[in-house]
Each structure stands twice: as C-alpha cells, then as structure tokens.
Protein backbone atom coordinates (compact mmCIF):
# COMPACT_ATOMS: atom_id res chain seq x y z
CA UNK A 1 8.66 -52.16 -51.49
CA UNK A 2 11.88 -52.60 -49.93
CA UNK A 3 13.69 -51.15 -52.93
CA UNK A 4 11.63 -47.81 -52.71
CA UNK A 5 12.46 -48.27 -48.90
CA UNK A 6 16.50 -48.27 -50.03
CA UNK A 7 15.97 -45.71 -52.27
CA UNK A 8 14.75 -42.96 -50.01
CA UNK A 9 17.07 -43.85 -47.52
CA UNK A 10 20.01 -43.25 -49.22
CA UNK A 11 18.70 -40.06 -50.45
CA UNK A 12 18.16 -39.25 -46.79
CA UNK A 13 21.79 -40.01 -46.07
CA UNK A 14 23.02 -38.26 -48.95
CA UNK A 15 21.57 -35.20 -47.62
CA UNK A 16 22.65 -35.53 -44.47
CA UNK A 17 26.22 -34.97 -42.39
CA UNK A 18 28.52 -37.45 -41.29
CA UNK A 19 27.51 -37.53 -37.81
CA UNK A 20 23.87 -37.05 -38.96
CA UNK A 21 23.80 -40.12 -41.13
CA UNK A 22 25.51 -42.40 -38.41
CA UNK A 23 23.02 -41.48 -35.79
CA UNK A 24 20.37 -41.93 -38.76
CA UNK A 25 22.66 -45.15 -38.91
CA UNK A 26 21.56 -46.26 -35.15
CA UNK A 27 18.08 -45.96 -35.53
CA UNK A 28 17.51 -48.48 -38.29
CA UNK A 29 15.09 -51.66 -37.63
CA UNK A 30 16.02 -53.79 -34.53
CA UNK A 31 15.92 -57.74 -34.15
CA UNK A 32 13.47 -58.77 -31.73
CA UNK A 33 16.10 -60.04 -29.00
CA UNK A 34 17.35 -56.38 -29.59
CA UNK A 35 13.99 -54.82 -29.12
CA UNK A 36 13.49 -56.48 -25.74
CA UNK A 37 17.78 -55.66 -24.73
CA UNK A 38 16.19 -51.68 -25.09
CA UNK A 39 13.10 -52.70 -22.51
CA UNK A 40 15.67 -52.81 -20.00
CA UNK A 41 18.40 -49.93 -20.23
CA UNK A 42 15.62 -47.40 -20.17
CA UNK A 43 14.37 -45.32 -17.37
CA UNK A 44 12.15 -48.01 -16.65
CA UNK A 45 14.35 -50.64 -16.88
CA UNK A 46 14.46 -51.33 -12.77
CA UNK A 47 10.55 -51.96 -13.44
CA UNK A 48 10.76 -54.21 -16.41
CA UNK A 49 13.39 -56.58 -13.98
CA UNK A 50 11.04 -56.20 -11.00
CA UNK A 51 8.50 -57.56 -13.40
CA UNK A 52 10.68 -60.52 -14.84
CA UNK A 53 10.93 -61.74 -11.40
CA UNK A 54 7.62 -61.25 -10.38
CA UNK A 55 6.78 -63.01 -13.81
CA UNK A 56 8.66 -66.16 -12.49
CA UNK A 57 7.18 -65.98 -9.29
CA UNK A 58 3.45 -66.31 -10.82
CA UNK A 59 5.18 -69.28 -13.19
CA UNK A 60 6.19 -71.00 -9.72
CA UNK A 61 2.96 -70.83 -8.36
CA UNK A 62 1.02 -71.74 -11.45
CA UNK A 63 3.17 -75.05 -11.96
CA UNK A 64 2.50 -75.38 -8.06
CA UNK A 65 -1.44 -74.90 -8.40
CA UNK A 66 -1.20 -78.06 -11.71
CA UNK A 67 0.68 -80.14 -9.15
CA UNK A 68 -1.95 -80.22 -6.67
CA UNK A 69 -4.99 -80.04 -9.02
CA UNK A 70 -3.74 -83.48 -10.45
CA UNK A 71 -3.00 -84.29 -6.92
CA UNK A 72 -6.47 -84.05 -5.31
CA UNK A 73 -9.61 -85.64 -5.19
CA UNK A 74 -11.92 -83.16 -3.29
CA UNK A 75 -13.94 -80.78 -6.33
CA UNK A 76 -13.79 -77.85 -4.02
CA UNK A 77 -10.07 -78.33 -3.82
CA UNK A 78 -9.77 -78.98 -7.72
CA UNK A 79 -11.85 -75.80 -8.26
CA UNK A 80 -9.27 -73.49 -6.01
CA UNK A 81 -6.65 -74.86 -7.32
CA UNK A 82 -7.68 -74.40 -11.24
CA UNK A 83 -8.96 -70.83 -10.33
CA UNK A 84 -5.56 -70.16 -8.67
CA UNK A 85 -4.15 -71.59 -12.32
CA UNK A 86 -5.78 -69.60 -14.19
CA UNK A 87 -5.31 -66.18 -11.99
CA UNK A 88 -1.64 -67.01 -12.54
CA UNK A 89 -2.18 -67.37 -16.40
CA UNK A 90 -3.75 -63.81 -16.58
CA UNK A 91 -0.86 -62.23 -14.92
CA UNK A 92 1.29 -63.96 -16.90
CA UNK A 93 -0.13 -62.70 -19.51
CA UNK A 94 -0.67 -59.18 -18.51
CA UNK A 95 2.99 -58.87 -17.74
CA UNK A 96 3.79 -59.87 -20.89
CA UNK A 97 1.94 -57.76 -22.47
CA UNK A 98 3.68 -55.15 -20.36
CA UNK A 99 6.78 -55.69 -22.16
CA UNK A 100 5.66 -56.11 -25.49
CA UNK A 101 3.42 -52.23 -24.66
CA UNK A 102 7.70 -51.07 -23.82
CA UNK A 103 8.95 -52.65 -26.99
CA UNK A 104 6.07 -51.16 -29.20
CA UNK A 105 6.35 -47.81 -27.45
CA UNK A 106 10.29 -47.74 -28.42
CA UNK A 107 9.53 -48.57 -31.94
CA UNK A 108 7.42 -45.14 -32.27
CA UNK A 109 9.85 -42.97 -30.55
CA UNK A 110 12.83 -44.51 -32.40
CA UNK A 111 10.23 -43.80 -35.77
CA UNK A 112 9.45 -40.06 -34.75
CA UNK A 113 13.11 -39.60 -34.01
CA UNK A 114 13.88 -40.51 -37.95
CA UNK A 115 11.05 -38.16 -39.10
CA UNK A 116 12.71 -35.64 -36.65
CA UNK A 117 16.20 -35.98 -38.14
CA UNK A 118 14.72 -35.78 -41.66
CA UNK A 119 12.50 -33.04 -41.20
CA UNK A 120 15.70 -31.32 -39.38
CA UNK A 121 17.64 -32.06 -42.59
CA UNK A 122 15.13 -30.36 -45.30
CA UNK A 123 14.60 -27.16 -42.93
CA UNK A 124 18.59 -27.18 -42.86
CA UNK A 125 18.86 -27.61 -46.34
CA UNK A 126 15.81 -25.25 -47.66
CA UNK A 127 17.14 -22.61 -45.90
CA UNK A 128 19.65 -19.94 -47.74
C-alpha cells in the first residue's frame, strides 16, 4: 500500500513547481506530538491553553475528592465525594476529547488542502 502511496506522490511532485512541491512538502503526515504542537498555534489556540489549565484544575480536584473519599467514614460523605470524582472524570474526559476533535479537524483540512493543490496542478496542466 505504501508503495502505491510513494508512487503517486512522486508523480504529484513531478508535476508540480518548485514552490508547489515544497508546500506539497509541508503537508505530509504529522507525528502525534506534532499534531497536538498545531492545536495550539491556531486561531483557537488561546482556547486550547485555557482548556489545559482548566484540565489541571479538574485533575486537582479529582485527586482532592480520592483523598477524602478514603478519608471518611460517613456514606453520605463517601457518596459526594465519589460523585464529585466522577464529575471530574467526565470533564476530563470531555476536554480531552476537545483536543483530539482540533487534532482530527486539522488532519482533514491539511487532507483537502493536498486534494486542492493537486486538483490545482491537473487544471494547470490540462489547460493549453
């Protein structure tokens, strides 16, 4: 798969400019510590930090909440604090899955910008 993957590629580039094929270049397949660098120089950036902290926050409380659930002996005190737990698990989660929705959403765009560029480079070269 990869080969056929190859293949077209450097037809693409072969086709293509200088300056084309470098910014083809850029948009190639990220690592996943790359992938979350993007989440924060877009426009939304600000928001993604805003959420990291907020994030940590929730993590404070939650290891807060275990603390005193092993510390107590009352069941109406164990129950608040595991509910309290487990409301800071789901926004945990939820801004997590935030981030991952940012990472997912650059993959497309960086995707249609390829199938831009190509499509861009057949019109160019179809035409007289």
């Amino acid at each position: 798969m990869s080969t056929k993957k190859d293949k077209i590629d450097e037809l693409i580039k072969e086709t293509l400019s200088q300056e084309e094929a470098a910014f083809y270049d850029e948009l190639e397949e990220q690592s996943l510590m790359g992938k979350m660098g993007e989440v924060y120089k877009g426009k939304l950036g600000w928001l993604a930090i805003i959420m990291n902290v907020v994030h940590l926050l929730f993590f404070i409380v939650f290891v807060f909440s275990i603390v005193q659930f092993m510390g107590t002996d009352e069941i109406t005190a164990i129950i608040r604090w595991a509910s309290l737990g487990f409301l800071c698990l789901i926004a945990m989660g939820m801004l997590k899955l935030y981030v991952w929705m940012q990472m997912d959403k650059n993959d497309i765009l960086r995707e249609l910008k390829r199938l831009e560029l190509q499509l861009a480079s057949y019109l160019s070269k179809s035409q007289p």
